[in-house]
N, C-alpha and C. Protein backbone atom coordinates (compact mmCIF):
# COMPACT_ATOMS: atom_id res chain seq x y z
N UNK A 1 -4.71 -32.43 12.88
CA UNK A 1 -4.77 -31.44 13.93
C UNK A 1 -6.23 -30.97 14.02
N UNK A 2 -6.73 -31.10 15.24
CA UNK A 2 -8.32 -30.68 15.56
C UNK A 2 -8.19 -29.54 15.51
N UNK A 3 -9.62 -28.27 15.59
CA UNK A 3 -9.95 -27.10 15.43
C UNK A 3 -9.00 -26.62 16.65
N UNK A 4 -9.20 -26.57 17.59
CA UNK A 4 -8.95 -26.07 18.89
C UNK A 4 -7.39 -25.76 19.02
N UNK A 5 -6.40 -27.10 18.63
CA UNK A 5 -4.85 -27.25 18.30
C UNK A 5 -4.46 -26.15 17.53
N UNK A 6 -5.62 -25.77 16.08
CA UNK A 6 -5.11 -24.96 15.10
C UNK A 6 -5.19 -23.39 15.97
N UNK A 7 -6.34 -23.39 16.55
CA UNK A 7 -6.93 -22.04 16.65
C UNK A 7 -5.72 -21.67 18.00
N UNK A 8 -5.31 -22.30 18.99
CA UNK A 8 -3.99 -22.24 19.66
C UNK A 8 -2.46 -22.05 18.94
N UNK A 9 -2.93 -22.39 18.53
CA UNK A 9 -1.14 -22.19 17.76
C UNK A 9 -1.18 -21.20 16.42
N UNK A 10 -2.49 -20.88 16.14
CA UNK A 10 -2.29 -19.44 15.23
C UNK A 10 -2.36 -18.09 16.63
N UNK A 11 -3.20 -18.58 17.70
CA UNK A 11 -2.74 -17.21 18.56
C UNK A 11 -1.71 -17.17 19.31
N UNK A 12 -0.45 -18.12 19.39
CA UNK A 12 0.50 -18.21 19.97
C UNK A 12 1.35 -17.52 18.76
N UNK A 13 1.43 -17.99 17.78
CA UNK A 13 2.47 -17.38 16.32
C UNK A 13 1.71 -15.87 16.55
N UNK A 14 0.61 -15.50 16.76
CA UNK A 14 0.09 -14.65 16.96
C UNK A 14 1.17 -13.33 18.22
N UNK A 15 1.10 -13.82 19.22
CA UNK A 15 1.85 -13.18 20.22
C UNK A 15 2.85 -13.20 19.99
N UNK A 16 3.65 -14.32 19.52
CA UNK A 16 5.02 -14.34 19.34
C UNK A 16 5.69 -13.38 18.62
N UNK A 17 5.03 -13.37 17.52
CA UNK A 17 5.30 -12.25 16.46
C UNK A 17 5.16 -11.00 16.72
N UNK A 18 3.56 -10.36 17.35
CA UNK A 18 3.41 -9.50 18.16
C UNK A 18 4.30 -8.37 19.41
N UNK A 19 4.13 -9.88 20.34
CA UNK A 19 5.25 -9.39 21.65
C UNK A 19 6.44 -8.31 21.15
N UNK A 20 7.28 -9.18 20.47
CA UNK A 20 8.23 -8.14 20.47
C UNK A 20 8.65 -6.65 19.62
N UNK A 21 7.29 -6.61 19.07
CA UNK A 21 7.43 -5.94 18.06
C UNK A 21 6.08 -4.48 18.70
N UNK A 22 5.55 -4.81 19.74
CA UNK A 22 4.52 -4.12 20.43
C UNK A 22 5.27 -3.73 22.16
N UNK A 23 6.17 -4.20 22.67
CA UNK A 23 6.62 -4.15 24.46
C UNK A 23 7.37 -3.05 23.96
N UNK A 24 8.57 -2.57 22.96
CA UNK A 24 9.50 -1.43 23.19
C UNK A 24 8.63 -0.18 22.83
N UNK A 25 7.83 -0.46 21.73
CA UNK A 25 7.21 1.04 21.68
C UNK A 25 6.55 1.44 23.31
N UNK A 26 5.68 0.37 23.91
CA UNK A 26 5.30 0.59 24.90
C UNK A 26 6.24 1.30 25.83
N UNK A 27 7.49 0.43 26.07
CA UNK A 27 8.11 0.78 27.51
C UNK A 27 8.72 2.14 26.37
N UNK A 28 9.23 2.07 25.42
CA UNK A 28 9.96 3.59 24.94
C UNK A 28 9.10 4.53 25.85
N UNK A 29 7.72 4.67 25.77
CA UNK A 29 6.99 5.94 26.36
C UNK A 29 7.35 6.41 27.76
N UNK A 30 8.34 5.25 28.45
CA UNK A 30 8.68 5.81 29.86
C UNK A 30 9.87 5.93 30.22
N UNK A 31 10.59 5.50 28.98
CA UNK A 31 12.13 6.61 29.11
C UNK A 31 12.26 7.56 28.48
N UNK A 32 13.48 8.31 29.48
CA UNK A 32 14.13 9.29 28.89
C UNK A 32 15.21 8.95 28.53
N UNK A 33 14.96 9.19 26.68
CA UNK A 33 15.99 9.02 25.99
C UNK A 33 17.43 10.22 25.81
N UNK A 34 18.80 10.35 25.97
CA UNK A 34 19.79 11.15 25.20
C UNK A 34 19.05 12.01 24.08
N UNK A 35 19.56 12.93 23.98
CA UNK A 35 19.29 13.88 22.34
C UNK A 35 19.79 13.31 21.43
N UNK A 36 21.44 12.64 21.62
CA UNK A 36 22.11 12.24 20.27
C UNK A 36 21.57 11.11 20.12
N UNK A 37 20.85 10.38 20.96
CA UNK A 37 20.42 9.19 20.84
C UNK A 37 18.82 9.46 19.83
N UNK A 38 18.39 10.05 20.27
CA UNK A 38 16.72 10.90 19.59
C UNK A 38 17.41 10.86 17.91
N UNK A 39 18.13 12.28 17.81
CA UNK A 39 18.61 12.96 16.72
C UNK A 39 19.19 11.41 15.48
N UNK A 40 20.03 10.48 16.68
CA UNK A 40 20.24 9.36 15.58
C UNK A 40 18.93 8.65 15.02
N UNK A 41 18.09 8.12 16.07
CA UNK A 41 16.89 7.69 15.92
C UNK A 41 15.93 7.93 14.56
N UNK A 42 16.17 9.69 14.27
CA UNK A 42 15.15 10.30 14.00
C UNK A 42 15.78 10.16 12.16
N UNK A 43 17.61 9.44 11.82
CA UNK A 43 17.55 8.87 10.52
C UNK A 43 17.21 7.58 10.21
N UNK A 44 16.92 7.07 11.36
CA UNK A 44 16.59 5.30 11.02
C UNK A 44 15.94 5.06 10.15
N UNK A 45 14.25 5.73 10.16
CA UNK A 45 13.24 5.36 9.46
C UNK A 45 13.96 5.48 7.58
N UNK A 46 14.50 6.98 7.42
CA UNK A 46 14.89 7.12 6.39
C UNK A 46 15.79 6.15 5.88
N UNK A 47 16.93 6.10 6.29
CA UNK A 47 18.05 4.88 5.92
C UNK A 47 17.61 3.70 5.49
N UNK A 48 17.05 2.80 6.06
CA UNK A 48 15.83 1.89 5.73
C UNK A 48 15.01 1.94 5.05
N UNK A 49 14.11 3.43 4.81
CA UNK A 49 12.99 3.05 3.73
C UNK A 49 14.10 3.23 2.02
N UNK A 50 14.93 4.05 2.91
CA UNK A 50 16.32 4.19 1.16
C UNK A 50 16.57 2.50 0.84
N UNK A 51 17.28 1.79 1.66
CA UNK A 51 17.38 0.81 1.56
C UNK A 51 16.23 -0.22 1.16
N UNK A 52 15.58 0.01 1.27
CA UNK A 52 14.44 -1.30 0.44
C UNK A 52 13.91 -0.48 0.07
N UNK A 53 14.18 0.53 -0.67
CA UNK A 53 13.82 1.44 -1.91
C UNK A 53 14.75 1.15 -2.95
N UNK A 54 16.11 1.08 -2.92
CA UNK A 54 16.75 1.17 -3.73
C UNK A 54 17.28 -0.56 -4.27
N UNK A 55 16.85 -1.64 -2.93
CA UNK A 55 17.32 -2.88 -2.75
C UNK A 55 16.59 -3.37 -4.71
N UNK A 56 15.48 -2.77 -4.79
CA UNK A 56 14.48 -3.42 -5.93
C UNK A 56 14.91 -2.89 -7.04
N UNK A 57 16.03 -2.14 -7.53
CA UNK A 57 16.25 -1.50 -8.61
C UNK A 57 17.11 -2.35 -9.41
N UNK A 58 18.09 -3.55 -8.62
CA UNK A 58 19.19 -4.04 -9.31
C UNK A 58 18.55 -5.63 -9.28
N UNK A 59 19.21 -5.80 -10.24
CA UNK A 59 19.22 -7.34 -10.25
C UNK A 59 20.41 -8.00 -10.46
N UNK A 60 20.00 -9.23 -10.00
CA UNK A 60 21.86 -9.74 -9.52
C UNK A 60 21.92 -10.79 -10.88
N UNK A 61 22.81 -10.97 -11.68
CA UNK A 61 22.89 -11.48 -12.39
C UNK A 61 24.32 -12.68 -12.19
N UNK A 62 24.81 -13.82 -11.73
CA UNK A 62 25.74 -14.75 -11.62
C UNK A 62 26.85 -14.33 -12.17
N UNK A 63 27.93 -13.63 -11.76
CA UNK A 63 29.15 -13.48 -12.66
C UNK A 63 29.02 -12.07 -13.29
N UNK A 64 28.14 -11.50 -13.34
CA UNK A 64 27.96 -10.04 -13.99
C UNK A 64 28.01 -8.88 -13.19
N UNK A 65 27.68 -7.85 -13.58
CA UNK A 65 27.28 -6.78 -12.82
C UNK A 65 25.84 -6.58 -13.06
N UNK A 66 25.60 -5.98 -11.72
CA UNK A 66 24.26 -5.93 -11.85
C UNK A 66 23.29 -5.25 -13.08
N UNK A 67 22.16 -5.08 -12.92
CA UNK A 67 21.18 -4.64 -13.90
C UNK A 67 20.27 -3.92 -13.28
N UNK A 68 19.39 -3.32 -14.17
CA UNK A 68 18.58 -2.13 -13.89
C UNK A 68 17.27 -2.83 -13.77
N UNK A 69 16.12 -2.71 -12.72
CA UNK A 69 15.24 -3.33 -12.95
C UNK A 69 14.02 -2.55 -13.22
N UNK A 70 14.22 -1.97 -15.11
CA UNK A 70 13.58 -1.21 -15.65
C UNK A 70 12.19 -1.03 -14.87
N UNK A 71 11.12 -1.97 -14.40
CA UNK A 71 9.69 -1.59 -14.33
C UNK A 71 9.64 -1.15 -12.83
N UNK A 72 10.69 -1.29 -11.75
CA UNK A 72 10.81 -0.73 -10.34
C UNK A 72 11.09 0.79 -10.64
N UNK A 73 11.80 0.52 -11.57
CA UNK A 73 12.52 1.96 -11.95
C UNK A 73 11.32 2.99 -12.33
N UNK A 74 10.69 2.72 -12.99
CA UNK A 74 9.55 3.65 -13.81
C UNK A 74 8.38 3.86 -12.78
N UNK A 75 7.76 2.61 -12.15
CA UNK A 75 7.14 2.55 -10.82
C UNK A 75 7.38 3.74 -9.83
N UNK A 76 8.57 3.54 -9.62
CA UNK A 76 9.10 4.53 -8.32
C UNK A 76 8.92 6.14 -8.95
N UNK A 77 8.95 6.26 -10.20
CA UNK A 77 8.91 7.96 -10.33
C UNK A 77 7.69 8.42 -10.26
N UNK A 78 6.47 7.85 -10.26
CA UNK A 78 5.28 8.84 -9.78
C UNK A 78 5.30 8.60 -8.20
N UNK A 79 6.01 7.71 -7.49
CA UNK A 79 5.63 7.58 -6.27
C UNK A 79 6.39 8.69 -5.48
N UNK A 80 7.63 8.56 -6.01
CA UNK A 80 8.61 9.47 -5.47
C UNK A 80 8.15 11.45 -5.99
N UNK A 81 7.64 11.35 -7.23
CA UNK A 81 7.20 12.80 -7.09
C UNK A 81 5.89 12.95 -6.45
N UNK A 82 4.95 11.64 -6.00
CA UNK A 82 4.04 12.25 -5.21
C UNK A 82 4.45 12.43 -3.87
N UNK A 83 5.23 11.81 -3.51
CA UNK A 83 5.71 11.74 -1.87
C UNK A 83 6.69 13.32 -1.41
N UNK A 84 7.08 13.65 -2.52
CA UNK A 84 7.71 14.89 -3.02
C UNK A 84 6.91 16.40 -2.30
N UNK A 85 5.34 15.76 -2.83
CA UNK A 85 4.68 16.93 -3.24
C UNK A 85 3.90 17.03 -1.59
N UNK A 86 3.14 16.00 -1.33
CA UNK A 86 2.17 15.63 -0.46
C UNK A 86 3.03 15.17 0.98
N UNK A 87 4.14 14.67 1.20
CA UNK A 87 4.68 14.08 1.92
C UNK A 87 3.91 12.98 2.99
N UNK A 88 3.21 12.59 1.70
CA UNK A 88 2.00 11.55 2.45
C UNK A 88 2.50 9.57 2.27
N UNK A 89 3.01 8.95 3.31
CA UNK A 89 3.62 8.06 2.95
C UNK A 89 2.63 6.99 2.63
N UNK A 90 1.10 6.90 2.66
CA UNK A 90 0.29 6.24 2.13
C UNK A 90 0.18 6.28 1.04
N UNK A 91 -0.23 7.20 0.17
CA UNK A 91 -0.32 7.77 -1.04
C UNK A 91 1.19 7.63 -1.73
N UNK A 92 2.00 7.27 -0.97
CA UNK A 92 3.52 6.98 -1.86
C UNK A 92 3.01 5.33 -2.18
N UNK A 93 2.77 4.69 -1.33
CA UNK A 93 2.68 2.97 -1.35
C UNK A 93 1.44 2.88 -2.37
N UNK A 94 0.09 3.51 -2.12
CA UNK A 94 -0.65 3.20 -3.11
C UNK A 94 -0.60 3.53 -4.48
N UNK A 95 0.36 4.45 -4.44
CA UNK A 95 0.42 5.04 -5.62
C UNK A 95 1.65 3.96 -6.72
N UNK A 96 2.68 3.69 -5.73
CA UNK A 96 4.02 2.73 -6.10
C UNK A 96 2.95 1.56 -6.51
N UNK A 97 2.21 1.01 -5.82
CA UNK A 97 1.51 -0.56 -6.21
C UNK A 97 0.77 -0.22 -7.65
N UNK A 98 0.06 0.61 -7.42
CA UNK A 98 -1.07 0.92 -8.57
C UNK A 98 0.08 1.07 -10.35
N UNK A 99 0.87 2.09 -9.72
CA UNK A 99 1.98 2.07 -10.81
C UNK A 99 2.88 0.54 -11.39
N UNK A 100 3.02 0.19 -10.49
CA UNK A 100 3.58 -1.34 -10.56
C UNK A 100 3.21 -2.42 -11.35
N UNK A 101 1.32 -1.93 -10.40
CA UNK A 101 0.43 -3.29 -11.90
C UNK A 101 0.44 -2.74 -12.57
N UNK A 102 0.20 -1.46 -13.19
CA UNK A 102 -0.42 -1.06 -14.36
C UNK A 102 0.98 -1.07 -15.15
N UNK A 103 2.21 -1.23 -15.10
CA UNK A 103 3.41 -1.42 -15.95
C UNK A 103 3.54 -2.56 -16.16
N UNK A 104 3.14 -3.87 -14.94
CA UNK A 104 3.46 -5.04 -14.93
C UNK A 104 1.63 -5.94 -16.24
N UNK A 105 0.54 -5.04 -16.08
CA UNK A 105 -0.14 -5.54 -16.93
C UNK A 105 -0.14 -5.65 -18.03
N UNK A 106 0.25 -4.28 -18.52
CA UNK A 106 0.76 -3.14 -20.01
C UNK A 106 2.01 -4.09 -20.83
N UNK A 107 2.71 -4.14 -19.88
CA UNK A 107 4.32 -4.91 -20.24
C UNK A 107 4.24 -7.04 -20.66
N UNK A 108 2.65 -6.95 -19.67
CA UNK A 108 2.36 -8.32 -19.98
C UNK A 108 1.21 -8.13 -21.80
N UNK A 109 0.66 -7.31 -21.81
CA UNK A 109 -0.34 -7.25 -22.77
C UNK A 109 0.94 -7.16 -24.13
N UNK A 110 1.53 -6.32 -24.02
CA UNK A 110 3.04 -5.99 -25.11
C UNK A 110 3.25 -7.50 -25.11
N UNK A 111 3.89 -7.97 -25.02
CA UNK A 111 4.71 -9.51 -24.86
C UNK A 111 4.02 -10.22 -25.64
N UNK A 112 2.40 -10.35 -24.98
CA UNK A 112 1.90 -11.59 -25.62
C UNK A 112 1.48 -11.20 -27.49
């Protein structure tokens, strides 16, 4: 595949991906939405960030019940009491990653 082929078809995966994920916020700005429709709206974000918050805690084990996935687990408590404090959802993510390696380095240095 020549330069030109590549550089076309990364800005097409480009839009594709884009488009639909950029036209509803747009057109949202020119309706008028229901209240109960707003008011539902306004648990989405939460429900979802619960859900792939809580998705990383278990692990699925074949035939068992699940398990605890001790280093998500420990991770998540400075993130969750900073997000607590600050209600800053950046500072929750940088703080969750930073916590993450530094358990996942610590836990590798122990081992070896």
């Amino acid at each position: 595949m020549n330069s030109s082929k590549f550089y076309t078809v990364i800005t097409l995966c480009t839009l594709v991906t884009w488009i639909p994920r950029i036209f509803p916020f747009i057109f949202a700005k020119f309706i008028k939405f229901p209240e109960w429709l707003l008011r539902f709206l306004r648990y989405l974000p939460l429900a979802m960030m619960t859900a792939l918050f809580a998705e990383n805690f278990f692990v699925v084990h074949p035939n068992q019940l699940p398990g605890i996935n001790l280093l998500a687990l420990l991770a998540s408590i400075p993130a969750v009491v900073l997000g607590w404090l600050t209600r800053s959802l950046v500072l929750v993510v940088v703080i969750g990653v930073v916590s993450m390696g530094l358990l996942r380095f610590f836990s590798n240095c122990l081992l070896q």
